[in-house]
N, C-alpha and C. Protein backbone atom coordinates (compact mmCIF):
# COMPACT_ATOMS: atom_id res chain seq x y z
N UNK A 1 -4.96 -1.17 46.10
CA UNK A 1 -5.42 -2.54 46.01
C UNK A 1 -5.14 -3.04 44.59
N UNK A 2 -4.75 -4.27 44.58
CA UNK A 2 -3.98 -4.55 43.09
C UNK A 2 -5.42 -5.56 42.48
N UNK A 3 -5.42 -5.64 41.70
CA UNK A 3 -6.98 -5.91 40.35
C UNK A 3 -6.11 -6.73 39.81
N UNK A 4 -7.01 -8.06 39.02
CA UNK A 4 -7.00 -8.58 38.15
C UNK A 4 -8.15 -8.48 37.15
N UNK A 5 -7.60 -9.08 35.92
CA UNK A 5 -8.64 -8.93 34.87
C UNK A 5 -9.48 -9.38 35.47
N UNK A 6 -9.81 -11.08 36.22
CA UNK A 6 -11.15 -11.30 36.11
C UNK A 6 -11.66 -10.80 37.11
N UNK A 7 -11.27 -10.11 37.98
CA UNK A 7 -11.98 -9.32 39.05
C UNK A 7 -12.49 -8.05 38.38
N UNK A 8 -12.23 -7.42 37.37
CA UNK A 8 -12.58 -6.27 36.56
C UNK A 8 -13.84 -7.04 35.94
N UNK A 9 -13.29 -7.96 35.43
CA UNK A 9 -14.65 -8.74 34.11
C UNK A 9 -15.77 -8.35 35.03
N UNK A 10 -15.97 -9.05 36.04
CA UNK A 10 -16.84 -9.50 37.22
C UNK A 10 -17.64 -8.46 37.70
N UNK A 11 -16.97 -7.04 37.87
CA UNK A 11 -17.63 -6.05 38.12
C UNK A 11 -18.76 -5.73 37.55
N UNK A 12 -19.75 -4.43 38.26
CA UNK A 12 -20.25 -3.80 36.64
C UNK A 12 -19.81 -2.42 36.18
N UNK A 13 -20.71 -2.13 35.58
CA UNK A 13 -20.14 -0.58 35.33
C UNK A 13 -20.05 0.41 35.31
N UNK A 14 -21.10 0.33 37.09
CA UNK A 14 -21.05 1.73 37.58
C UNK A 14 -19.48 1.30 38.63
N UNK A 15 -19.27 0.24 38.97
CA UNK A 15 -18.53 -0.13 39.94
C UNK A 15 -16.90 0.67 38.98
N UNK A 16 -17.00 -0.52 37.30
CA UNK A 16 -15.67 0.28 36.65
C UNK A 16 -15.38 1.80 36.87
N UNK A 17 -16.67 2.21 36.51
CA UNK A 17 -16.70 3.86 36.55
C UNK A 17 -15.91 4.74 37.30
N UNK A 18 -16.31 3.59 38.70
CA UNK A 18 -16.02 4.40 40.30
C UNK A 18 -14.28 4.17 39.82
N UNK A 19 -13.86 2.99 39.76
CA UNK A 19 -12.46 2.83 39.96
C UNK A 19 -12.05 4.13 39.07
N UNK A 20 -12.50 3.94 37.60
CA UNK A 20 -11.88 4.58 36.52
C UNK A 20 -11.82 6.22 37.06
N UNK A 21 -12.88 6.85 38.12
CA UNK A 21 -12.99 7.87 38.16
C UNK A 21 -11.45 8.20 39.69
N UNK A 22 -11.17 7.40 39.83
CA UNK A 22 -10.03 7.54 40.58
C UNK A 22 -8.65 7.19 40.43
N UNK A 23 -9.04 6.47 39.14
CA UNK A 23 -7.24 6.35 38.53
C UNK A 23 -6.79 7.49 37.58
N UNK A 24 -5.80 7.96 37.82
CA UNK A 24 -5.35 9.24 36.82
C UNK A 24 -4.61 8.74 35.76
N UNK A 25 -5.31 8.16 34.24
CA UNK A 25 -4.14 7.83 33.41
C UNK A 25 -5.15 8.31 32.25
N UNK A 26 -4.22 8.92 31.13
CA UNK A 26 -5.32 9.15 29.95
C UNK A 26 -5.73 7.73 29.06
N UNK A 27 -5.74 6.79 29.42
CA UNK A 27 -6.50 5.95 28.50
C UNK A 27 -7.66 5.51 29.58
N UNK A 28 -8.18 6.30 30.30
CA UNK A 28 -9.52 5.97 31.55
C UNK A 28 -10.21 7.36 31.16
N UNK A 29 -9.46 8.20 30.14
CA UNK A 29 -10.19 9.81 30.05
C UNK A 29 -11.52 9.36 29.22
N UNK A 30 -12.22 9.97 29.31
CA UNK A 30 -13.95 9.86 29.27
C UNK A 30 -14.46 8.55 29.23
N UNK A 31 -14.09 8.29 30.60
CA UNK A 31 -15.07 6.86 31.28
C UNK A 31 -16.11 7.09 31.39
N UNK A 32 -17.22 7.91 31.27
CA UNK A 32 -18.14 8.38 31.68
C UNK A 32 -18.91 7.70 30.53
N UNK A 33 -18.53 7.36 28.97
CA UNK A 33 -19.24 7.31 27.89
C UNK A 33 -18.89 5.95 27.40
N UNK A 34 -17.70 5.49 28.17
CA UNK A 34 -17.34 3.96 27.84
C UNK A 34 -18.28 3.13 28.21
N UNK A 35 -18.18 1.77 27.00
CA UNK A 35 -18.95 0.65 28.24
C UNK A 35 -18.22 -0.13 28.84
N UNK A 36 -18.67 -1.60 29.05
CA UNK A 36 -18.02 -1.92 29.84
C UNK A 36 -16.73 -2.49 29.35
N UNK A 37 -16.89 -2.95 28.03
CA UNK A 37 -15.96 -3.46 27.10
C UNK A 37 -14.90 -2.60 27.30
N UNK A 38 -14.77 -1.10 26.88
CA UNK A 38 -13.97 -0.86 26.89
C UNK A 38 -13.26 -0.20 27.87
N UNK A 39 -13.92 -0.05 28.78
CA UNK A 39 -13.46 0.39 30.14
C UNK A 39 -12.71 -0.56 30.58
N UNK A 40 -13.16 -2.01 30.70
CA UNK A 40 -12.17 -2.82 30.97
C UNK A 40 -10.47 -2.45 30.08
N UNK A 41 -10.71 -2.57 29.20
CA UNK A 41 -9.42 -2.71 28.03
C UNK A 41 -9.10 -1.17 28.82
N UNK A 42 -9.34 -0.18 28.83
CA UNK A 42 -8.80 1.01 29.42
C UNK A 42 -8.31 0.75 30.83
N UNK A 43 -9.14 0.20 31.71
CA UNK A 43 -8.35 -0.05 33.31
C UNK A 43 -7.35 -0.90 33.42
N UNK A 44 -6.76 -1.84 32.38
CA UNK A 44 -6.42 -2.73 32.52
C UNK A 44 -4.79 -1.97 32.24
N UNK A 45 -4.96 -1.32 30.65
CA UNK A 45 -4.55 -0.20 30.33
C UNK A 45 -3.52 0.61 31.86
N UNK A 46 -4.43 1.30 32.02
CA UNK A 46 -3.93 2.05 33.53
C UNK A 46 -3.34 1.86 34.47
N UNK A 47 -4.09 0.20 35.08
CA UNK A 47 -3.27 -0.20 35.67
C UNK A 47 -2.04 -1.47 35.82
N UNK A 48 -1.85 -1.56 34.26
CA UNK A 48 -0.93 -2.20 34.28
C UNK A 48 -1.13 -3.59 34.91
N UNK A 49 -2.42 -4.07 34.08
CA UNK A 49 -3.02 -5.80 34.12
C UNK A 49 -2.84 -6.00 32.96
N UNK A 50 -2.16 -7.01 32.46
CA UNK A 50 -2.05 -7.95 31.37
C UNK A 50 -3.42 -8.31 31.00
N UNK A 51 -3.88 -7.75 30.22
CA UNK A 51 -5.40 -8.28 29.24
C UNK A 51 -5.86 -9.06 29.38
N UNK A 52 -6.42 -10.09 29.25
CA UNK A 52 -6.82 -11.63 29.44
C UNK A 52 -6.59 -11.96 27.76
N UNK A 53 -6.43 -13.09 27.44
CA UNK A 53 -6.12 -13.63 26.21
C UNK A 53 -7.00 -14.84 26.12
N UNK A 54 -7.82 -14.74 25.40
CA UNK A 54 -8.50 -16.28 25.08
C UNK A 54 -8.54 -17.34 24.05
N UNK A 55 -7.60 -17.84 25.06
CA UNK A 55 -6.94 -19.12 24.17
C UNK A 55 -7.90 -19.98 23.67
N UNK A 56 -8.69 -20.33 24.59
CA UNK A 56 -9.65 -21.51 24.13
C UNK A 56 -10.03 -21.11 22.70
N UNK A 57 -10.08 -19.64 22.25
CA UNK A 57 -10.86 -19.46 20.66
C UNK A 57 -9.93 -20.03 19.73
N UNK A 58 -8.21 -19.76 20.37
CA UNK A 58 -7.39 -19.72 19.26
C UNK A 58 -7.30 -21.87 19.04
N UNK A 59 -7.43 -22.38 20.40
CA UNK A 59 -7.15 -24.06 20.40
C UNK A 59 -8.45 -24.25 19.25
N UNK A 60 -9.69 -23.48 19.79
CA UNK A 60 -10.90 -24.85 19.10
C UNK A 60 -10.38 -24.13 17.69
N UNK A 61 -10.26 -23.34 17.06
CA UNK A 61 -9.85 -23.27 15.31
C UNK A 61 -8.58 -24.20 15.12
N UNK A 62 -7.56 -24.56 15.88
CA UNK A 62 -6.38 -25.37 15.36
C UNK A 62 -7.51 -26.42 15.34
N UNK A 63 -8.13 -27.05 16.13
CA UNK A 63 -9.26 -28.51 16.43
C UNK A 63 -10.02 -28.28 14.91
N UNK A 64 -10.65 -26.92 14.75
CA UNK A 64 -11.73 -27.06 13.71
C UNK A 64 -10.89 -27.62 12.42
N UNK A 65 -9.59 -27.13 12.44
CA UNK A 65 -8.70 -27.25 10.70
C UNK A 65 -8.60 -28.72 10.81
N UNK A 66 -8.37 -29.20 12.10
CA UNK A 66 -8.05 -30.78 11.88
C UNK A 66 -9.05 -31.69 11.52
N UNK A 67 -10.23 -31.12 11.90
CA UNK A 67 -11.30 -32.23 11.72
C UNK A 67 -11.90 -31.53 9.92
N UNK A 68 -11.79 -30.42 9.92
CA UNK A 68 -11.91 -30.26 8.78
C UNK A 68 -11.24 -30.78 8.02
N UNK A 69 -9.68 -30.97 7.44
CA UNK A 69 -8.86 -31.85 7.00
C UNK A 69 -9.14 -33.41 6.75
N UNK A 70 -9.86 -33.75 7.90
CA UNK A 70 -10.15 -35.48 7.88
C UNK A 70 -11.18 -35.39 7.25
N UNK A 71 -12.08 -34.29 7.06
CA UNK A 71 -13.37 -34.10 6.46
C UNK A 71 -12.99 -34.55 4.69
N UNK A 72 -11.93 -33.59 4.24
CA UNK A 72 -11.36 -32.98 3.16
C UNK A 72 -10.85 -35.20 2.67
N UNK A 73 -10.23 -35.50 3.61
CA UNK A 73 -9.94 -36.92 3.32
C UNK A 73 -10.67 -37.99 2.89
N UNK A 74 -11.88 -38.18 3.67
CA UNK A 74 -12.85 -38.58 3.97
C UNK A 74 -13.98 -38.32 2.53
N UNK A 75 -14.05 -37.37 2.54
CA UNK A 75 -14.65 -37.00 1.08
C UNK A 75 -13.46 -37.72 0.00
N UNK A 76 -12.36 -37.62 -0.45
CA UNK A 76 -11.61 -38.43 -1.50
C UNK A 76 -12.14 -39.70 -1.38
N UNK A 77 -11.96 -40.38 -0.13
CA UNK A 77 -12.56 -42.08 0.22
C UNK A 77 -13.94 -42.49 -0.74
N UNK A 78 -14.97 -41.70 -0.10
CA UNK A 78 -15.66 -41.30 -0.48
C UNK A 78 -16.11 -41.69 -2.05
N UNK A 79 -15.07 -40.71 -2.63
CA UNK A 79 -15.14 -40.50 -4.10
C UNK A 79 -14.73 -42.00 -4.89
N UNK A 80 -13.83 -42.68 -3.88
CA UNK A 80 -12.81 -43.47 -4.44
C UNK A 80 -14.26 -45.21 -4.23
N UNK A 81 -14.72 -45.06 -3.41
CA UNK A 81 -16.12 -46.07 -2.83
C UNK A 81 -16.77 -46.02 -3.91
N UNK A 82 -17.46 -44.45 -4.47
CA UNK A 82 -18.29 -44.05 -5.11
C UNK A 82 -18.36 -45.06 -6.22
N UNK A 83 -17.05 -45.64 -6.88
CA UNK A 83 -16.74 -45.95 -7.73
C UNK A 83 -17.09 -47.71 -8.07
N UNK A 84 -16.97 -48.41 -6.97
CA UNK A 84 -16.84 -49.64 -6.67
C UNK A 84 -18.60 -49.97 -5.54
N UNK A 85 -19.33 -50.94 -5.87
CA UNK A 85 -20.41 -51.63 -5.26
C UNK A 85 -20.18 -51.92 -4.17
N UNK A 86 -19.13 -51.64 -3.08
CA UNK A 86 -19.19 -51.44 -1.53
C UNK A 86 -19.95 -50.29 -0.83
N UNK A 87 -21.36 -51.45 -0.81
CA UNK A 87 -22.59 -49.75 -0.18
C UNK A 87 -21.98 -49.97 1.34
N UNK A 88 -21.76 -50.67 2.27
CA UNK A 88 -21.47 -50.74 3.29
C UNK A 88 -20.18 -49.97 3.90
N UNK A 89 -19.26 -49.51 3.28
CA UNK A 89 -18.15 -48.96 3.66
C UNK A 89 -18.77 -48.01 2.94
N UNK A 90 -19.24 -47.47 2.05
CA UNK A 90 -19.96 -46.06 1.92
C UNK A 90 -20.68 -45.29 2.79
N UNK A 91 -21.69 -46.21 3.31
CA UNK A 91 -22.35 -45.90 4.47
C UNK A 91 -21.46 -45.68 5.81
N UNK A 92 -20.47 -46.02 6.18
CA UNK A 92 -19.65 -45.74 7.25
C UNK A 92 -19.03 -44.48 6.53
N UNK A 93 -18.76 -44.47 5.97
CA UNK A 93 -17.66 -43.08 5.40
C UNK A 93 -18.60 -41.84 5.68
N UNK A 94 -19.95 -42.29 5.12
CA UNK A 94 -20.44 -41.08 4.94
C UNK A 94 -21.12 -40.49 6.41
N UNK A 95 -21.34 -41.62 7.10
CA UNK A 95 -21.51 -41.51 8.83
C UNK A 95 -20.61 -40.59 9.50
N UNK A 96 -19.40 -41.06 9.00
CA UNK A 96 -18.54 -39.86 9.63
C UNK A 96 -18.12 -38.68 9.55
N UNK A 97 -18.40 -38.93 8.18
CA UNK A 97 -18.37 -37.21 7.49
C UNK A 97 -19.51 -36.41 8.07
N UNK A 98 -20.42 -36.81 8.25
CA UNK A 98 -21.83 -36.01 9.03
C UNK A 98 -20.77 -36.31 10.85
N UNK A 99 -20.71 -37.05 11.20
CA UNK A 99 -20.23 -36.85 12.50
C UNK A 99 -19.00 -35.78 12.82
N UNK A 100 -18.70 -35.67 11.61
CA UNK A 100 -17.18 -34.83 11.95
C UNK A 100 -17.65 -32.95 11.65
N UNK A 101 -19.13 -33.27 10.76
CA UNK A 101 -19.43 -32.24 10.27
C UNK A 101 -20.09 -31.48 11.80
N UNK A 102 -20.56 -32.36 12.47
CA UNK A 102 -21.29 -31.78 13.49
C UNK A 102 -20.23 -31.55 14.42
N UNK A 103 -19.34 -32.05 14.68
CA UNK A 103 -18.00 -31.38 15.62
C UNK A 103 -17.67 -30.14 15.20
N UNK A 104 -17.64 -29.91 14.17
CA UNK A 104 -16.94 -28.56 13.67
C UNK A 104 -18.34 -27.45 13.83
N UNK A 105 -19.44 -28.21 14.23
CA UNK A 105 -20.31 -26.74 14.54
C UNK A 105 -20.36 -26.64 15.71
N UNK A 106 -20.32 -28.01 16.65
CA UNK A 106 -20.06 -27.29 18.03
C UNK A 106 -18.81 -26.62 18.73
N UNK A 107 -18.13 -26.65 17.26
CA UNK A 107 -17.17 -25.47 18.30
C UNK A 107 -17.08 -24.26 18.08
């Protein structure tokens, strides 16, 4: 029967166990002490499933550098306002810098 990762994820780990205790490959050798973490990465191993890769971590850091960057901008503005009696475009600048600040924690 052919497995995918997320059918492995999904399992638990007496279930991995069972498989692991019937596939013959040495990267499944002492399944008995693995958890589930790595039992997965070992069956996957064995049987020749492509890993799962999670992209979404690698997209939201390209997202975090960008909004960080406008952050990095935004602060010069900022600096450049600081200078001149426009409280009103200060107050927007600095609105967004807190708004952009809170994007970059929810991701």
């Amino acid at each position: 029967m052919a497995h995918t990762y997320d059918e492995l994820k999904h399992k638990t780990v007496a279930e991995l166990r069972e498989l692991a205790k019937t596939t013959e490959h040495e990267a499944v050798q002492g399944y008995t002490q693995m958890n589930k973490d790595h039992l997965l990465v070992a069956l996957c191993k064995a049987l020749g499933i492509e890993a799962h890769l999670h992209q979404h971590h690698h997209a939201a850091g390209e997202e975090r550098g960008k909004l960080k960057a406008r952050i990095r901008a935004l602060k010069k503005k900022r600096d450049e306002i600081l200078a001149s009696p426009d409280h009103a475009a200060l107050k927007a600048v600095l609105n967004e810098i807190r708004g952009l600040k809170r994007a970059t924690r929810r991701l």
